[in-house]
N, C-alpha and C. Protein backbone atom coordinates (compact mmCIF):
# COMPACT_ATOMS: atom_id res chain seq x y z
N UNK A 1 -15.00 -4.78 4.02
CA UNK A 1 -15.24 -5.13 2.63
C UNK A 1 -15.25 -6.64 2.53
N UNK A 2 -16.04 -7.05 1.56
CA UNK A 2 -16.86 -8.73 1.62
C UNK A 2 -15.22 -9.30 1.22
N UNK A 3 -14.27 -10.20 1.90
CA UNK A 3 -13.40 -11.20 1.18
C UNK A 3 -12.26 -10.48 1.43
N UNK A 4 -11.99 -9.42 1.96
CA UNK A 4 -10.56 -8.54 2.17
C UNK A 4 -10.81 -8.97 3.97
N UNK A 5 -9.25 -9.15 4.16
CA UNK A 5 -8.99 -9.79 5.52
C UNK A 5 -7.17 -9.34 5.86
N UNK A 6 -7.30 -9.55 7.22
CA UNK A 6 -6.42 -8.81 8.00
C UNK A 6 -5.36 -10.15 8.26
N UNK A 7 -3.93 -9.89 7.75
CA UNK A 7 -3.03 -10.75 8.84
C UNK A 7 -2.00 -9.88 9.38
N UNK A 8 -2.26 -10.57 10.72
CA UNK A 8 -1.32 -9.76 11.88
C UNK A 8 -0.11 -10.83 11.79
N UNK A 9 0.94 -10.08 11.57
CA UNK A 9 2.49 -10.30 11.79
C UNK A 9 3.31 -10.09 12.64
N UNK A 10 4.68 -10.51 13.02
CA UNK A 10 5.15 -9.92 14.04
C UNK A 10 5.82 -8.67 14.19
N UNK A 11 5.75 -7.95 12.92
CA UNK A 11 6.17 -6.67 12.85
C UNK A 11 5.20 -5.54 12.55
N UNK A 12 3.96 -6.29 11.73
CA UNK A 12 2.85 -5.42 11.74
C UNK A 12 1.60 -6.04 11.02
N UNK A 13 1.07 -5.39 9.96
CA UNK A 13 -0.14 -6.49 9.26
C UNK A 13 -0.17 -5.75 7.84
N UNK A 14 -0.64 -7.44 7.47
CA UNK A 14 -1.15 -7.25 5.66
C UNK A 14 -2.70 -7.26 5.69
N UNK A 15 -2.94 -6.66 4.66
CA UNK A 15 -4.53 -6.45 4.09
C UNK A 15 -4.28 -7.06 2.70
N UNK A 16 -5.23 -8.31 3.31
CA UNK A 16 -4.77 -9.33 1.49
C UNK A 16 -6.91 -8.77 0.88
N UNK A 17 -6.39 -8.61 -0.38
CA UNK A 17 -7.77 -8.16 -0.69
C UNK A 17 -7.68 -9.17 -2.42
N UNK A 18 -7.09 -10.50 -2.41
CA UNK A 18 -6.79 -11.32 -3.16
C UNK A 18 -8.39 -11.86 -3.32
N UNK A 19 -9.07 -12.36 -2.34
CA UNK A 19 -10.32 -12.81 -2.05
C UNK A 19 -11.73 -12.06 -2.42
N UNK A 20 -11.40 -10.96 -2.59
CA UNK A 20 -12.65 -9.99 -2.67
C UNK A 20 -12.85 -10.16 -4.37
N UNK A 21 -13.96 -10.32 -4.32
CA UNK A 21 -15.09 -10.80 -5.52
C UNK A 21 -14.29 -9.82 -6.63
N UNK A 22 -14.36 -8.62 -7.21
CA UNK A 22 -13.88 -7.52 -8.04
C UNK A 22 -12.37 -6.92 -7.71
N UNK A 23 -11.42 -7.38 -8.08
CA UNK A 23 -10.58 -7.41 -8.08
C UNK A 23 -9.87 -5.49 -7.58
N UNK A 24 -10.66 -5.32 -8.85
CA UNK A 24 -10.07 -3.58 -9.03
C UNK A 24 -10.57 -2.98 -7.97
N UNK A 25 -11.95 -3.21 -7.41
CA UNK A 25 -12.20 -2.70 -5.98
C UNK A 25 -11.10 -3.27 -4.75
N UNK A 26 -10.58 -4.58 -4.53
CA UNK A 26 -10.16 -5.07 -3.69
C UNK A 26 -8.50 -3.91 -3.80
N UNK A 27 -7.98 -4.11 -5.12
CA UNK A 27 -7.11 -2.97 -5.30
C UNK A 27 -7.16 -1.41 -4.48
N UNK A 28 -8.44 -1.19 -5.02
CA UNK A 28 -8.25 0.34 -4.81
C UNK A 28 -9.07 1.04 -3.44
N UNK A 29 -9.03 -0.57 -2.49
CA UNK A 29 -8.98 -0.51 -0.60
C UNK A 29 -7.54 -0.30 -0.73
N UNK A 30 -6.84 -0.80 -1.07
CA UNK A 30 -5.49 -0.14 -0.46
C UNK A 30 -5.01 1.52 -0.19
N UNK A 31 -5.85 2.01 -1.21
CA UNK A 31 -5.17 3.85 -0.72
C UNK A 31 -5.96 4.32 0.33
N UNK A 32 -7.04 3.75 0.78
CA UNK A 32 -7.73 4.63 2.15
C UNK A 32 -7.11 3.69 2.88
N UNK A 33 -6.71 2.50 3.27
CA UNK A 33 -6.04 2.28 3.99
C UNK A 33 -4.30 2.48 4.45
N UNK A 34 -3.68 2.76 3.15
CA UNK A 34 -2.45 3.24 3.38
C UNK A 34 -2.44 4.72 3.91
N UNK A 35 -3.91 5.43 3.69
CA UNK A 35 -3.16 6.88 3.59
C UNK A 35 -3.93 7.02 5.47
N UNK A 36 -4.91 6.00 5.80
CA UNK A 36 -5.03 6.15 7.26
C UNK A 36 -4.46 5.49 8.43
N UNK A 37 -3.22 5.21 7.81
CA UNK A 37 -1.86 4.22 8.63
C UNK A 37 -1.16 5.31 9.14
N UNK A 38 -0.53 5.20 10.24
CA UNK A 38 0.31 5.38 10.81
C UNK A 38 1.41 6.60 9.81
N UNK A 39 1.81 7.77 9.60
CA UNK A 39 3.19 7.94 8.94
C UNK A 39 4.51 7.06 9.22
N UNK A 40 4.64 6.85 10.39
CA UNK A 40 5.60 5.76 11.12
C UNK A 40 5.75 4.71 10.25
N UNK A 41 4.46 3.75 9.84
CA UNK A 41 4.37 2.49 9.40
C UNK A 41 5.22 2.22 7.87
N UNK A 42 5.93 1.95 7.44
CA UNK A 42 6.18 1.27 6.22
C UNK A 42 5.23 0.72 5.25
N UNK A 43 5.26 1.57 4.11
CA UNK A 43 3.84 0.34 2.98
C UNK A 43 4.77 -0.27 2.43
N UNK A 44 4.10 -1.48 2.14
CA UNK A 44 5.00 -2.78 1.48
C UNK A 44 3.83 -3.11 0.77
N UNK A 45 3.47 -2.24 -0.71
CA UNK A 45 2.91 -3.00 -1.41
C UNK A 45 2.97 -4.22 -2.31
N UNK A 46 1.96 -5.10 -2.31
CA UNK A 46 2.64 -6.53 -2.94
C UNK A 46 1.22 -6.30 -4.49
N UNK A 47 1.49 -8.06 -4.53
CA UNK A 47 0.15 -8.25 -5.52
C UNK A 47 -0.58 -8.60 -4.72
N UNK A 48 -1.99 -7.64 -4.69
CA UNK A 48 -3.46 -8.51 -3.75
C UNK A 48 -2.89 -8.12 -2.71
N UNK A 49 -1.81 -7.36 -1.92
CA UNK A 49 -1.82 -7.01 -0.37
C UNK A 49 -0.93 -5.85 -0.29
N UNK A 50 -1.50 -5.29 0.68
CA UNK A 50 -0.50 -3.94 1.66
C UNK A 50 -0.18 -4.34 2.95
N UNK A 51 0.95 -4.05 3.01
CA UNK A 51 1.43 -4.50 4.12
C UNK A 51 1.93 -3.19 4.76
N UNK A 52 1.65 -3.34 6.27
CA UNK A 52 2.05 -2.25 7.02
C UNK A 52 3.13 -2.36 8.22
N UNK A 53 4.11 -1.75 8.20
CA UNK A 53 5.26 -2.52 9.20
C UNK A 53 6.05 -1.79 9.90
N UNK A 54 6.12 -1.68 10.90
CA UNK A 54 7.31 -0.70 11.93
C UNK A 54 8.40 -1.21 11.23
N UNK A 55 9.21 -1.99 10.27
CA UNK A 55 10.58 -1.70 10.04
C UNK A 55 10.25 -1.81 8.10
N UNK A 56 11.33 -1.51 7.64
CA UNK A 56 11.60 -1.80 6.15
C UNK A 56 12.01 -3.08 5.87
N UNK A 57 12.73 -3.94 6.65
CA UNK A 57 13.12 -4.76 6.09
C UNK A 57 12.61 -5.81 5.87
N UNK A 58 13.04 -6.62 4.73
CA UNK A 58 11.87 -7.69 4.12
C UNK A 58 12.78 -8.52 3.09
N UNK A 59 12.35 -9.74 2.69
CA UNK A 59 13.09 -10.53 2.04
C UNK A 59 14.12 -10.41 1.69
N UNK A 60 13.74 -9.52 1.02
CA UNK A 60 15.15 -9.56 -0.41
C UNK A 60 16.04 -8.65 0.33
N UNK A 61 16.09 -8.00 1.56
CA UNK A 61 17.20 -7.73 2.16
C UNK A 61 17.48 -8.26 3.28
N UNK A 62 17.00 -8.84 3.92
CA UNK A 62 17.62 -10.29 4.82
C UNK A 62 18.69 -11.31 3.75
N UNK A 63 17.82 -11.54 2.67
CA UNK A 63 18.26 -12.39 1.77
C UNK A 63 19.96 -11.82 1.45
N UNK A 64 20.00 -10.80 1.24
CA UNK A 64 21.18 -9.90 0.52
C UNK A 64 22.21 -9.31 2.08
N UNK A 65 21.78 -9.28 3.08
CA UNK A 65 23.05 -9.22 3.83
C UNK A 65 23.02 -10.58 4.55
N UNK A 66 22.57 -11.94 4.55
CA UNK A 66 22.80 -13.22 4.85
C UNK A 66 24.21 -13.13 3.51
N UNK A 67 23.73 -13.36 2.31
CA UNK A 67 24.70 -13.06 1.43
C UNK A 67 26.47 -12.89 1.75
N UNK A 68 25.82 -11.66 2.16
CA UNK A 68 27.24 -10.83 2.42
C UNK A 68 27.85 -11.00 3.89
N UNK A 69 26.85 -11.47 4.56
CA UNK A 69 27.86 -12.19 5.73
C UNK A 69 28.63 -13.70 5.73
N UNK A 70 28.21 -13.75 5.11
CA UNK A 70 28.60 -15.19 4.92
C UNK A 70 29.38 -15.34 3.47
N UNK A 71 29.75 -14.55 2.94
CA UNK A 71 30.22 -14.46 1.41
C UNK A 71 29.86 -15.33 0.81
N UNK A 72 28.67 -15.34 0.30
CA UNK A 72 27.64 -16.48 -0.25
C UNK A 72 27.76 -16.06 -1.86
N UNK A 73 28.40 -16.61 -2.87
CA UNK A 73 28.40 -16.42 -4.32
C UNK A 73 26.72 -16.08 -4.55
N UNK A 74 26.20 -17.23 -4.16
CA UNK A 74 24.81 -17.08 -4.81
C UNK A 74 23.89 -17.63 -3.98
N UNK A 75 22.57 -17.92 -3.81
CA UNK A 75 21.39 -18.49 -2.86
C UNK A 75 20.51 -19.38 -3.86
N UNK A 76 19.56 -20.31 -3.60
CA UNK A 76 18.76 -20.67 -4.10
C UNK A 76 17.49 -20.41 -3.83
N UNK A 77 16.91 -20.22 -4.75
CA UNK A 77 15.38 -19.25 -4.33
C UNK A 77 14.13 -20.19 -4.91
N UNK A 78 13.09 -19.36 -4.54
CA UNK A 78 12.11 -20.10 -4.39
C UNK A 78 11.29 -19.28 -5.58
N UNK A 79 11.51 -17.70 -5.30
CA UNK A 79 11.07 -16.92 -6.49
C UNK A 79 11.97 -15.83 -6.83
N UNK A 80 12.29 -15.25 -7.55
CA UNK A 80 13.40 -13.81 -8.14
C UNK A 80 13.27 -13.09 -7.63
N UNK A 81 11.91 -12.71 -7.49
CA UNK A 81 11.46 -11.52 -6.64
C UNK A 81 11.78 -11.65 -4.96
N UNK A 82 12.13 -12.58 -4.66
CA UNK A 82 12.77 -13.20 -3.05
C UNK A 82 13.69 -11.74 -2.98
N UNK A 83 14.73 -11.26 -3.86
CA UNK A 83 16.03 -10.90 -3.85
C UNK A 83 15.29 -9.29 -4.12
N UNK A 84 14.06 -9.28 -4.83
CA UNK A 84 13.84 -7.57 -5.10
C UNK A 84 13.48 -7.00 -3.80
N UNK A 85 12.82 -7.73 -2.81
CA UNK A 85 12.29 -7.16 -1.65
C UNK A 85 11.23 -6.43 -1.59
């Protein structure tokens, strides 16, 4: 699809479809691609991307047991959503 593109990660890959001309089409690539992934894989849907990943974990829970190992009152963030994961 014209403007939807692949990034490979070290745990797996996003399909950013942020770029593609019609938005609601670039959207609604994500369900033939989630539903022809892997069962294994993790969806990590975002805004404008799916992400596909051999593990769950992701920001906002790195963020939240750094936290708690370190008995950290609070963190400074970059966005809120850092902490939703």
């Amino acid at each position: 699809m014209g403007g939807a593109r692949l990034e490979v990660k070290p745990a797996g890959v996003a399909v950013h479809v942020r770029p593609v001309p019609d938005p609601a089409v670039g959207v609604a690539l994500h369900e033939p691609v989630g539903s022809l992934a892997d069962p294994s894989l993790t969806k990590k849907p975002g805004k404008a991307v799916l992400e596909l990943a051999v593990t769950d974990a992701d920001k906002g829970s790195a963020l939240r047991r750094l936290r708690a190992d370190l008995r950290a009152a609070g963190a400074a963030l970059e966005d809120r959503a850092d902490l939703l994961g």
